[in-house]
C-alpha atoms as a PDB file:
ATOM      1  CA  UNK A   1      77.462  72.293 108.489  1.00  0.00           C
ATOM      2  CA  UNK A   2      79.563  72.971 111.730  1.00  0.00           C
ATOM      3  CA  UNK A   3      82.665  75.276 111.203  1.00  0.00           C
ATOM      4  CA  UNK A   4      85.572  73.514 109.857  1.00  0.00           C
ATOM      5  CA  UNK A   5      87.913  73.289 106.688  1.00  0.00           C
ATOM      6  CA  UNK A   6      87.926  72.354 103.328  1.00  0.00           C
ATOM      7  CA  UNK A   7      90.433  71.467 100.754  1.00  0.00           C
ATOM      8  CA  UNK A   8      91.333  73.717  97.753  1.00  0.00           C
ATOM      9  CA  UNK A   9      91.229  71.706  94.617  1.00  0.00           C
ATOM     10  CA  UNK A  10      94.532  73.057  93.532  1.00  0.00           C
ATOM     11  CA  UNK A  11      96.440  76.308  92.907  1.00  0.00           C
ATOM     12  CA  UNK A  12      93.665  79.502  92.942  1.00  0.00           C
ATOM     13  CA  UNK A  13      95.395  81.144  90.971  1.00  0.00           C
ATOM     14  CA  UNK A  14      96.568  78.430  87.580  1.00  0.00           C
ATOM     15  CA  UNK A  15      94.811  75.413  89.176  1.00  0.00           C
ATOM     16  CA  UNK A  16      98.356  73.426  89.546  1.00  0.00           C
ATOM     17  CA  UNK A  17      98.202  70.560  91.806  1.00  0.00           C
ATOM     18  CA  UNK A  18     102.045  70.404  91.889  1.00  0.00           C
ATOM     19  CA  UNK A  19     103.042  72.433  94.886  1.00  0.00           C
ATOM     20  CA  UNK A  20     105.573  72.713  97.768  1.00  0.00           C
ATOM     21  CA  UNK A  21     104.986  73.217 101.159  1.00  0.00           C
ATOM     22  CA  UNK A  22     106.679  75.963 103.006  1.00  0.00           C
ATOM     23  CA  UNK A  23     104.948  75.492 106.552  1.00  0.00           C
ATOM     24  CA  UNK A  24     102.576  73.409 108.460  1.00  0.00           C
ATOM     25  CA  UNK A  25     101.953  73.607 111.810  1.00  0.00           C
ATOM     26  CA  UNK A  26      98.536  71.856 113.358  1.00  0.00           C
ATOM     27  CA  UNK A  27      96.191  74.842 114.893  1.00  0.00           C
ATOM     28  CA  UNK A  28      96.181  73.005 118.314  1.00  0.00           C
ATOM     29  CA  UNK A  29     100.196  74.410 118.151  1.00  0.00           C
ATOM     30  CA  UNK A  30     100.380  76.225 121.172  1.00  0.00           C
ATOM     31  CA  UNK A  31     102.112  79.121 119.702  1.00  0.00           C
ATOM     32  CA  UNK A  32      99.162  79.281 116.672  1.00  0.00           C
ATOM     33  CA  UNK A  33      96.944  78.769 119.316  1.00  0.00           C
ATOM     34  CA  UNK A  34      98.184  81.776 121.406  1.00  0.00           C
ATOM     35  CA  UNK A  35      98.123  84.102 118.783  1.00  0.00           C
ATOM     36  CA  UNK A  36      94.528  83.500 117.459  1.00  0.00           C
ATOM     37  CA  UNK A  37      93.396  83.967 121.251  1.00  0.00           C
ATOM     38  CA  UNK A  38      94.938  86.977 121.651  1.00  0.00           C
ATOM     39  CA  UNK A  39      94.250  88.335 118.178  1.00  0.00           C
ATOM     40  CA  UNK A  40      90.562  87.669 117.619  1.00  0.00           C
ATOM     41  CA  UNK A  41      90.415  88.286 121.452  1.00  0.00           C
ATOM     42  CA  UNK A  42      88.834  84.858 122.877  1.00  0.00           C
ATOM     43  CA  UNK A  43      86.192  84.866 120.585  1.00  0.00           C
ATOM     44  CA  UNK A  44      87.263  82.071 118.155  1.00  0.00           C
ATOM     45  CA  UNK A  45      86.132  78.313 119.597  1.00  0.00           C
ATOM     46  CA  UNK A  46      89.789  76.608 119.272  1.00  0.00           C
ATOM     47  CA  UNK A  47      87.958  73.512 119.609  1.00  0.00           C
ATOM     48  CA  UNK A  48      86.437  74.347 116.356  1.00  0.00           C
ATOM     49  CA  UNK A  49      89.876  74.643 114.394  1.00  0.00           C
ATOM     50  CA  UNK A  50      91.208  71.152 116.394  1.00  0.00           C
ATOM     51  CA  UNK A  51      90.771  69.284 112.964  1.00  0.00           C
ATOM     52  CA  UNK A  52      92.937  71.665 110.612  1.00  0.00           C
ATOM     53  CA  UNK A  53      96.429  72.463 109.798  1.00  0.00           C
ATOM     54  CA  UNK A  54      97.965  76.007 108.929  1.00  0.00           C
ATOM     55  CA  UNK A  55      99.557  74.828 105.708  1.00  0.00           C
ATOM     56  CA  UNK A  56     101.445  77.175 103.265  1.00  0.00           C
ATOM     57  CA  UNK A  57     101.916  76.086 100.355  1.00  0.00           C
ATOM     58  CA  UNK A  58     103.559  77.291  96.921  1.00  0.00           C
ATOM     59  CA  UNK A  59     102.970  76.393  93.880  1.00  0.00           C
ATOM     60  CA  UNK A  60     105.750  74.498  91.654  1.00  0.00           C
ATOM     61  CA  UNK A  61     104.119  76.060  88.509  1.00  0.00           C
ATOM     62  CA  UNK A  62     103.582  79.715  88.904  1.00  0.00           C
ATOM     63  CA  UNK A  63     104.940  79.966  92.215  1.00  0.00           C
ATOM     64  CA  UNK A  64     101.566  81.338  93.798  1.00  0.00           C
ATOM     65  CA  UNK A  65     101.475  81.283  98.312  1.00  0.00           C
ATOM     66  CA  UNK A  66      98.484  80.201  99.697  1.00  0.00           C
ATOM     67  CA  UNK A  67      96.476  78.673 102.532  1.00  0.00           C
ATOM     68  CA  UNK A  68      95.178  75.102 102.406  1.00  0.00           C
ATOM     69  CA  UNK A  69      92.858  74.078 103.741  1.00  0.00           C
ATOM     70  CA  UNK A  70      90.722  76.885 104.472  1.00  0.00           C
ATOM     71  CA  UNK A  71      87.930  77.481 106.385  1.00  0.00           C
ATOM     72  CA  UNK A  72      84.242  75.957 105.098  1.00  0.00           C
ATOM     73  CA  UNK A  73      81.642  78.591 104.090  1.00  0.00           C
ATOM     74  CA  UNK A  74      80.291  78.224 107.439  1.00  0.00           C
ATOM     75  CA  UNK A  75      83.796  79.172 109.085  1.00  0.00           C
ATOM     76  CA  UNK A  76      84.115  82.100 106.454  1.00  0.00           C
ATOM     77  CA  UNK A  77      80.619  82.840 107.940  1.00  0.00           C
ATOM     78  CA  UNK A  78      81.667  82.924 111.755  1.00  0.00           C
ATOM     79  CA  UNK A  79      85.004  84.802 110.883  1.00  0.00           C
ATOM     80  CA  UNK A  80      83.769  87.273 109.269  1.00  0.00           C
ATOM     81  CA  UNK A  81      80.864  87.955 111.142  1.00  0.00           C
ATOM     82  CA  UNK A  82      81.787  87.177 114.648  1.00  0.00           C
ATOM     83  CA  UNK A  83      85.721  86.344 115.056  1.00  0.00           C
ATOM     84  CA  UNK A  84      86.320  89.798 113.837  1.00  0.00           C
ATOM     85  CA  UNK A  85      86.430  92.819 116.026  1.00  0.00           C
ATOM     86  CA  UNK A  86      84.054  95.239 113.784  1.00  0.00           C
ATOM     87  CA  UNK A  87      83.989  98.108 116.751  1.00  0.00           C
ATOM     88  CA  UNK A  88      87.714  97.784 116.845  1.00  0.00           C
ATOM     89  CA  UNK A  89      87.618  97.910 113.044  1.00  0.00           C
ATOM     90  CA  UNK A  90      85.410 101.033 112.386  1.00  0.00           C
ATOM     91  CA  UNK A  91      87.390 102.760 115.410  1.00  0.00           C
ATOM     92  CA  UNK A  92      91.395 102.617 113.704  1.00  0.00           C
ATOM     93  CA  UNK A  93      89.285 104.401 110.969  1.00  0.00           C
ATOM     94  CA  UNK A  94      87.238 106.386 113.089  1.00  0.00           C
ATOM     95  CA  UNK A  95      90.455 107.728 115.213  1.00  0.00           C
ATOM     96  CA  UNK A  96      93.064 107.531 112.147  1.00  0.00           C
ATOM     97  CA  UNK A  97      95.380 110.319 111.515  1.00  0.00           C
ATOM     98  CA  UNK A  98      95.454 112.700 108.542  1.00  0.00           C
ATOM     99  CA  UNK A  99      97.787 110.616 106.765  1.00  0.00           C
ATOM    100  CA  UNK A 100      95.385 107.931 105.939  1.00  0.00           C
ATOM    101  CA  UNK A 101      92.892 110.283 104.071  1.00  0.00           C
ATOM    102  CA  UNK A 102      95.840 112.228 102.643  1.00  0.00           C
ATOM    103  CA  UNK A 103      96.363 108.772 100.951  1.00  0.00           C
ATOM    104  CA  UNK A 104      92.773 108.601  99.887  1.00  0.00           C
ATOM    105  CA  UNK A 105      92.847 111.720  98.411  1.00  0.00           C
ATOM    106  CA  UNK A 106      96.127 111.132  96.631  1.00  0.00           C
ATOM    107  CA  UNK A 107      94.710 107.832  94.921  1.00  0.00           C
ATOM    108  CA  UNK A 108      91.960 109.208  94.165  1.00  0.00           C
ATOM    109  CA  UNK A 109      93.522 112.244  92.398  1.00  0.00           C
ATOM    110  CA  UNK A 110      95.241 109.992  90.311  1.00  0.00           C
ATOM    111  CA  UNK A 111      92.196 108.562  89.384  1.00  0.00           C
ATOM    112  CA  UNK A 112      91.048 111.377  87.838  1.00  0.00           C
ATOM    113  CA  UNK A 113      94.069 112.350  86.516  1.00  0.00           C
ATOM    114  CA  UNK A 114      93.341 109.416  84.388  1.00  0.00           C
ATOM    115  CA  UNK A 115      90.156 110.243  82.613  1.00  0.00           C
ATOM    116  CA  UNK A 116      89.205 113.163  79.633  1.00  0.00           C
ATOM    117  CA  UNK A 117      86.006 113.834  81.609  1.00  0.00           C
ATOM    118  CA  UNK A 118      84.641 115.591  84.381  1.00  0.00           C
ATOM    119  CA  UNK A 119      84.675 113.659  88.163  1.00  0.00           C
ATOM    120  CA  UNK A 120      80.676 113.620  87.895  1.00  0.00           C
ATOM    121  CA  UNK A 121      80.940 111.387  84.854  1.00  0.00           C
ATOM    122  CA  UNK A 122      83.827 109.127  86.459  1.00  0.00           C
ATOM    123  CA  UNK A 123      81.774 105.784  87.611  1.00  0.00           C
ATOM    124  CA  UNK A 124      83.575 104.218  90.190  1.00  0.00           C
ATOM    125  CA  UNK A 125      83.375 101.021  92.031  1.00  0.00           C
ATOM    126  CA  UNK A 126      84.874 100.256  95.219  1.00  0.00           C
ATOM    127  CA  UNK A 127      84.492  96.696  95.682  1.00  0.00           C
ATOM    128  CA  UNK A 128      84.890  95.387  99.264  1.00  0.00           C
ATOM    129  CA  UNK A 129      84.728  98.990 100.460  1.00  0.00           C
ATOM    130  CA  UNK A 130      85.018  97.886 104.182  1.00  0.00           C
ATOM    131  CA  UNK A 131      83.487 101.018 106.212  1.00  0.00           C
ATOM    132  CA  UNK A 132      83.132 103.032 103.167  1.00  0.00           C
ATOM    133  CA  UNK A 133      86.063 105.835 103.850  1.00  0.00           C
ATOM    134  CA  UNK A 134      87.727 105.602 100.820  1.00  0.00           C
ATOM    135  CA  UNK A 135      84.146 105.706  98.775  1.00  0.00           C
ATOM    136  CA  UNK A 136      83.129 109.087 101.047  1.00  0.00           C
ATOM    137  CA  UNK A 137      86.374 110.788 100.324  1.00  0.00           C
ATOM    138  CA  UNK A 138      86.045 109.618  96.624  1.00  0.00           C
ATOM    139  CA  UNK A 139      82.191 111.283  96.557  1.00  0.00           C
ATOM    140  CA  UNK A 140      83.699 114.590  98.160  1.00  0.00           C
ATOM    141  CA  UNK A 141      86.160 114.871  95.308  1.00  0.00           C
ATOM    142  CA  UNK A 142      83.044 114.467  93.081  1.00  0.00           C
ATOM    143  CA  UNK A 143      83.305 111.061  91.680  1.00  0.00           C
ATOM    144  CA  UNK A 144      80.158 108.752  90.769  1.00  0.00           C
ATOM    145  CA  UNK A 145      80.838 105.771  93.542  1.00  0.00           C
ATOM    146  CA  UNK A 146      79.118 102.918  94.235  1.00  0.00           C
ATOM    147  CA  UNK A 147      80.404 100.602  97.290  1.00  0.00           C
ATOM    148  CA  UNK A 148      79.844  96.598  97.128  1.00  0.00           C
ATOM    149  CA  UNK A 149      80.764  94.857 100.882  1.00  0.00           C
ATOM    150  CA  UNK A 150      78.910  91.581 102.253  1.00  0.00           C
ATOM    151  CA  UNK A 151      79.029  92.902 106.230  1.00  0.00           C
ATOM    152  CA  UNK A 152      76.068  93.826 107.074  1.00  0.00           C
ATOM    153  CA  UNK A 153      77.430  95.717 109.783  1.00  0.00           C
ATOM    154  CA  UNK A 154      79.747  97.952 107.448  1.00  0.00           C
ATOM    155  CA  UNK A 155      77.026  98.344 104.856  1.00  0.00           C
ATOM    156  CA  UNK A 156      75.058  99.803 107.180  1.00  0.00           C
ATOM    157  CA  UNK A 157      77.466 102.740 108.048  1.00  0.00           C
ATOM    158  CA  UNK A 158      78.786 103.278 105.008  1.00  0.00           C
ATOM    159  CA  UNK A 159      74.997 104.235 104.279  1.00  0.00           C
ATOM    160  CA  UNK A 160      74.648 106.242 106.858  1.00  0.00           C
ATOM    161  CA  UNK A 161      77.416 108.162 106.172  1.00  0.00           C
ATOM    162  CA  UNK A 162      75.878 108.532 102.457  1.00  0.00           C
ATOM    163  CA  UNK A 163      77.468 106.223 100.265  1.00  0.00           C
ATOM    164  CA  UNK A 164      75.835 104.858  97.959  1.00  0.00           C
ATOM    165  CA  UNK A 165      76.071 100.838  98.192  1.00  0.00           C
ATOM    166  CA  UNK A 166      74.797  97.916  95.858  1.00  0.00           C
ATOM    167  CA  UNK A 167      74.135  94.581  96.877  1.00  0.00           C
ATOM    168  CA  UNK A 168      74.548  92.661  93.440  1.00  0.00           C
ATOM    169  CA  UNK A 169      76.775  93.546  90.686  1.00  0.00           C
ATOM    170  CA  UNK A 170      74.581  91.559  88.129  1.00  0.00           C
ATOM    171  CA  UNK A 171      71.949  94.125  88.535  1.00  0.00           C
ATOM    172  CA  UNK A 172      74.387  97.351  87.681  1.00  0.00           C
ATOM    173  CA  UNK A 173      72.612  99.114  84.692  1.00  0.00           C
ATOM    174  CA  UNK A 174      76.275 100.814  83.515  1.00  0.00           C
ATOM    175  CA  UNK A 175      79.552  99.072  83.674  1.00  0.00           C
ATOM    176  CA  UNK A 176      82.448 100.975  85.380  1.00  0.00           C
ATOM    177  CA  UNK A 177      85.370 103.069  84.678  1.00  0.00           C
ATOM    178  CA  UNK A 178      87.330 102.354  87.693  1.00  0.00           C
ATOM    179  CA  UNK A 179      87.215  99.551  89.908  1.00  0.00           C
ATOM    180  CA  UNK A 180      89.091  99.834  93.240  1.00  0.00           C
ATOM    181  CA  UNK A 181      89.789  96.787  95.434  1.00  0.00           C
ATOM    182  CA  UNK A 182      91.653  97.589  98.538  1.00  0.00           C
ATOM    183  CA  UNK A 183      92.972  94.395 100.857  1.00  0.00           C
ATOM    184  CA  UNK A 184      90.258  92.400  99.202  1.00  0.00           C
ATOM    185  CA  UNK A 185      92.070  89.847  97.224  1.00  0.00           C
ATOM    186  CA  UNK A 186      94.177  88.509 100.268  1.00  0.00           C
ATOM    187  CA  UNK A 187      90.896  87.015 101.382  1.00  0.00           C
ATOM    188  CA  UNK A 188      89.146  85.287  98.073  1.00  0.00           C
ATOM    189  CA  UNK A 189      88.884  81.572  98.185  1.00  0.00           C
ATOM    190  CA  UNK A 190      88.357  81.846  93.927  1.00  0.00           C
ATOM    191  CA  UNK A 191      90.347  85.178  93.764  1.00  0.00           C
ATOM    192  CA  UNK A 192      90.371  83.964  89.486  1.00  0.00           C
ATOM    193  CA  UNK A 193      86.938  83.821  89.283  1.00  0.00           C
ATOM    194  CA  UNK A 194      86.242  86.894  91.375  1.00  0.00           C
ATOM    195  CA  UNK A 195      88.466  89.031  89.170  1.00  0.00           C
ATOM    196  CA  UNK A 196      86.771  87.566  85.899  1.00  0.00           C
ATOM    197  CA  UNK A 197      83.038  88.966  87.113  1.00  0.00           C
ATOM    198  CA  UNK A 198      84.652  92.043  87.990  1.00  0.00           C
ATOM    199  CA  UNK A 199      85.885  93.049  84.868  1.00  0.00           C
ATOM    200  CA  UNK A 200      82.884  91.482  82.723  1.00  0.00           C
ATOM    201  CA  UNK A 201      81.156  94.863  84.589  1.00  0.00           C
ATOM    202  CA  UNK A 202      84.282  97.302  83.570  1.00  0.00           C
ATOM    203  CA  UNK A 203      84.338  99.222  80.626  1.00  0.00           C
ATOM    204  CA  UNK A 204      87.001  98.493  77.414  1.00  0.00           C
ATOM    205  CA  UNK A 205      88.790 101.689  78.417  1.00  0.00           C
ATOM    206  CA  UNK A 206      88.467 101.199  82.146  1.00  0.00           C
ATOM    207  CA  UNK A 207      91.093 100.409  84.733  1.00  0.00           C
ATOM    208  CA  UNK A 208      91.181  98.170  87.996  1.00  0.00           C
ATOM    209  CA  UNK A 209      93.505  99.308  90.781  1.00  0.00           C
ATOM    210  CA  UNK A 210      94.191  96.350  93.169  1.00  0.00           C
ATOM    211  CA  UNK A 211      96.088  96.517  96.484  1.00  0.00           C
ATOM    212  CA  UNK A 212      96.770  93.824  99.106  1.00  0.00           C
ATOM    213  CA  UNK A 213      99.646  92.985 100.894  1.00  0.00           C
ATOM    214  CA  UNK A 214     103.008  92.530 100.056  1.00  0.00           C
ATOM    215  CA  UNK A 215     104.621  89.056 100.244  1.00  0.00           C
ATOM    216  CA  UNK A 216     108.135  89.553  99.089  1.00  0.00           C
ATOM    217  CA  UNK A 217     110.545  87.419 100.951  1.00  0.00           C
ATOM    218  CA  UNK A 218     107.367  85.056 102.853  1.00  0.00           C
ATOM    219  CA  UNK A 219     108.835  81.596 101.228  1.00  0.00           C
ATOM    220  CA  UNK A 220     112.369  82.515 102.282  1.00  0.00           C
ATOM    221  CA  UNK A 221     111.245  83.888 105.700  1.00  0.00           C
ATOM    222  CA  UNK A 222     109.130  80.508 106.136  1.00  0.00           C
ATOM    223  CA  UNK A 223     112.140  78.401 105.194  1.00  0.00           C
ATOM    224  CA  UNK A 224     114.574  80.071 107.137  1.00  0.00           C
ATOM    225  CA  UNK A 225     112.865  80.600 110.339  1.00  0.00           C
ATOM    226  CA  UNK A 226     109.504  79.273 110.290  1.00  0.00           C
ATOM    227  CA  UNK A 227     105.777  81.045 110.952  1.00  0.00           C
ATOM    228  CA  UNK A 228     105.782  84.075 113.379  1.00  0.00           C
ATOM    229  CA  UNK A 229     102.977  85.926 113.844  1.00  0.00           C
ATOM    230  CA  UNK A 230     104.621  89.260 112.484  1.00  0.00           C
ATOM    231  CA  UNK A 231     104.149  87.594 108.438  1.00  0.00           C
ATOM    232  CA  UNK A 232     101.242  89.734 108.113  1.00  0.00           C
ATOM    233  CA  UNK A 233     100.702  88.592 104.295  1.00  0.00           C
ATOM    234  CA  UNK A 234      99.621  85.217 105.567  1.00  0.00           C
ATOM    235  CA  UNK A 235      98.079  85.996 108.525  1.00  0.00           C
ATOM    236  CA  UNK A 236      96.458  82.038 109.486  1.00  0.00           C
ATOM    237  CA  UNK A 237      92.577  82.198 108.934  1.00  0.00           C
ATOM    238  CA  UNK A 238      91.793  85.272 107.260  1.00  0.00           C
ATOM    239  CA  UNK A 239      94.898  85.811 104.154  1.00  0.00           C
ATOM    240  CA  UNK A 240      94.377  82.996 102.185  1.00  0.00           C
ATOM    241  CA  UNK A 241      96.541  84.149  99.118  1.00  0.00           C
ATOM    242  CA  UNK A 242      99.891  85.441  99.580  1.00  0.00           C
ATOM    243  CA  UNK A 243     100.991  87.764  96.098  1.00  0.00           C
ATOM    244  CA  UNK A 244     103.650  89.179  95.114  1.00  0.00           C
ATOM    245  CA  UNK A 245     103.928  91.804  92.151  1.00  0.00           C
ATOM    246  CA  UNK A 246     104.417  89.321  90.293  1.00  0.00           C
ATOM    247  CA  UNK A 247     102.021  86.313  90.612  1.00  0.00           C
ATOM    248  CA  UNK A 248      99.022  89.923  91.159  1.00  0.00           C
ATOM    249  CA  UNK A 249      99.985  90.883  87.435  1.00  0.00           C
ATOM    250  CA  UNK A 250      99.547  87.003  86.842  1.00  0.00           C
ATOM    251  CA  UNK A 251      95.787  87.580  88.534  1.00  0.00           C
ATOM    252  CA  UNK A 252      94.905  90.388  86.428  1.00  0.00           C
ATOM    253  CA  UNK A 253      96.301  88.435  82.869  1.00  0.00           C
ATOM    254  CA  UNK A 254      93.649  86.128  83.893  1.00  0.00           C
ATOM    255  CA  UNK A 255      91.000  88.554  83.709  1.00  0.00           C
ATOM    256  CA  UNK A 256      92.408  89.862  80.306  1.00  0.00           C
ATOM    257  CA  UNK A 257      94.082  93.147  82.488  1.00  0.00           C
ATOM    258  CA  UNK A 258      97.607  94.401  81.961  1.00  0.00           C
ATOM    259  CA  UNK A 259      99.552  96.697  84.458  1.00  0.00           C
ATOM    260  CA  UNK A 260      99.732 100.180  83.636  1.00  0.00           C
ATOM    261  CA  UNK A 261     101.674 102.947  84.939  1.00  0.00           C
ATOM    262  CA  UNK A 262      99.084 105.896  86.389  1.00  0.00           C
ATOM    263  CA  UNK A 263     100.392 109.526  86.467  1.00  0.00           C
ATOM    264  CA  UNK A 264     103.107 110.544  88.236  1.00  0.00           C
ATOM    265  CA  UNK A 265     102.154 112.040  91.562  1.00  0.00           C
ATOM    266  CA  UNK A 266     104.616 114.378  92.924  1.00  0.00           C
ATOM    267  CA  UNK A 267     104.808 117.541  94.851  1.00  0.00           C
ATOM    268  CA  UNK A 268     107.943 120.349  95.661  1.00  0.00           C
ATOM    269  CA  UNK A 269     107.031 119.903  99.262  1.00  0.00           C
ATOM    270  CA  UNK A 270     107.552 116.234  99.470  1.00  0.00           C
ATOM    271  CA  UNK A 271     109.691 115.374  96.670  1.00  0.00           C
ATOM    272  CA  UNK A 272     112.097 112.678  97.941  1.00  0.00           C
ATOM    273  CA  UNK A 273     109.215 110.864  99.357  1.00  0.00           C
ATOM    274  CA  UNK A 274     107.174 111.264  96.679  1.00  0.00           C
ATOM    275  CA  UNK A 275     109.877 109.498  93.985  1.00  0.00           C
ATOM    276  CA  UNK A 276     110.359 106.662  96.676  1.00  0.00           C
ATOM    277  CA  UNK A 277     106.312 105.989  96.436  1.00  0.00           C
ATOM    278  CA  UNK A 278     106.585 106.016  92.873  1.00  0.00           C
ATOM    279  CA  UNK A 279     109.464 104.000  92.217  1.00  0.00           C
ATOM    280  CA  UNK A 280     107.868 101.625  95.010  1.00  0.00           C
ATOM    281  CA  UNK A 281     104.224 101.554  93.900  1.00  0.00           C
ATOM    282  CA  UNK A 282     105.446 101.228  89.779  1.00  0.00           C
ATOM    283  CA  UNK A 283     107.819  98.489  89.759  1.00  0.00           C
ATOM    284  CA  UNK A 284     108.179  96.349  93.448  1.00  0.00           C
ATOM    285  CA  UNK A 285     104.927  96.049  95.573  1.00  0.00           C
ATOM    286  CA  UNK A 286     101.788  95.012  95.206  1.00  0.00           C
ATOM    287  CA  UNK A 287      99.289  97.805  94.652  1.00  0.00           C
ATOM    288  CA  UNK A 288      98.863  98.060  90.887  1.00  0.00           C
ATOM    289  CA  UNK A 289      96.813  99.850  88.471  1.00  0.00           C
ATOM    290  CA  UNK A 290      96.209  97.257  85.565  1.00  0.00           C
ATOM    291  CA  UNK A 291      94.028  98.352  81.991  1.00  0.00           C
ATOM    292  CA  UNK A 292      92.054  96.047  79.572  1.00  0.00           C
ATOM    293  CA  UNK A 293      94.626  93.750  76.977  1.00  0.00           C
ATOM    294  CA  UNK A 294      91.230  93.851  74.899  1.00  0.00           C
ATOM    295  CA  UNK A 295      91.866  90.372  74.815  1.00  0.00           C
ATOM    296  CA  UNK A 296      89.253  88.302  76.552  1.00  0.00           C
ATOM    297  CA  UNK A 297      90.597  85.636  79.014  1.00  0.00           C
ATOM    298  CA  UNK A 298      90.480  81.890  78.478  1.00  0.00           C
END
């Protein structure tokens, strides 16, 4: 099958067909055209994306954002594999600055924070783990983590650098206490479905900590001044779901997960930041912890 798109059979997240369109612009556009040159750095065939239209829509019912079409597992293929800059990739995490481990470590105290046991005993998975940073920082701090990521290329250096990596969550032994998914969800074409397996493999008393990013205001910014290139949350091609806080806690309902509110992480030395994370992170974006309902989802 030659790269191309396909239609989503309704809303991923309720499976409405009633929606709205907030944008659609053909990807011949010159100015969608410029930006996925420039981007993905001449390595996407344009010629190849002639047929589609960057369409977002929302849905009437639960008032979900997302991409449709989307690319066809064979464009999924060549996106992820090729139209991505991987060396550029691992380098922003090979040259980051202290910050971006400082966050690590900070999640991943809280993490602990959150258990009665020792780290050791703390089984952790960190599912689309990318490069495998956040699962190395998560080993030095003791935890038991396992990474899951389909790039080949990633895989291989997250094993090199020692992390531990599995290639199918069907054949875990143990379920999980923790399940971290960081700008994963963004990029699902069944994000419903997705979230469903992963919590059949998380324990009753386990939590799922979700992150990806943040699309307050999109449908006003689309209907006020149209698609620019600086709406990160539906970047064309590659963020195919656009949350907010609240259609994510509408995600994890459908998995049988409710949010929960993690321990407060504060320090004298940072204090006024530290409450302007918290009030952020607890009640207005979209990185939440959520914790089994203990009801099981429909």
């Amino acid at each position: 099958m030659p790269v191309g798109f396909q239609q989503r059979a309704g809303c991923p997240l309720c499976g409405s067909i009633s929606n709205s369109p907030l944008c659609e612009i053909p990807y011949h556009d010159q100015r969608l055209a410029s930006f996925i040159e420039q981007f993905y750095q001449g390595r996407v065939p344009l010629e190849s994306l002639a047929s589609g239209d960057y369409r977002i829509i929302a849905c009437t019912d639960c008032e979900f954002i997302y991409q449709d079409p989307i690319l066809n597992e064979d464009g999924m293929q060549a996106l992820y594999r090729s139209w991505v800059n991987h060396a550029q990739s691992l380098q922003k995490k090979q040259t980051a600055k202290s910050r971006l481990y400082i966050q690590y470590a900070g999640q991943i105290h809280t993490l602990s924070r959150m258990f009665d046991k020792r780290p050791d005993q703390i089984r952790v998975l960190d599912f689309g783990m990318g490069w495998g940073y956040w699962s190395r920082m998560a080993q030095a701090h003791g935890l038991n983590v396992v990474g899951y990521e389909l790039s080949a290329q990633r895989v291989e250096h997250a094993r090199e650098m020692g992390v531990t990596v599995i290639d199918d969550l069907n054949l875990v032994e143990d379920d999980f206490d923790f399940i971290y998914a960081n700008q994963v969800f963004e990029h699902l074409s069944n994000p419903v479905q997705t979230m469903q397996a992963l919590c059949q493999r998380l324990k009753s008393t386990g939590f799922v900590n979700i992150r990806v990013p943040d699309g307050r205001g999109v449908a006003s910014d689309l209907v006020r001044r149209g698609w620019n290139p600086d709406l990160d949350a539906i970047h064309p091609l590659e963020h195919i779901n656009c949350f907010t806080r609240k259609t994510l806690i509408e995600l994890g309902a459908r998995a049988g997960l409710k949010p929960f509110s993690p321990p407060l992480r504060l320090s004298w030395d940072s204090l006024s930041g530290g409450i302007r994370r918290e009030i952020v992170d607890r009640w207005l974006t979209t990185h939440l912890y959520f914790q089994s309902t203990g009801i099981a989802p429909d």
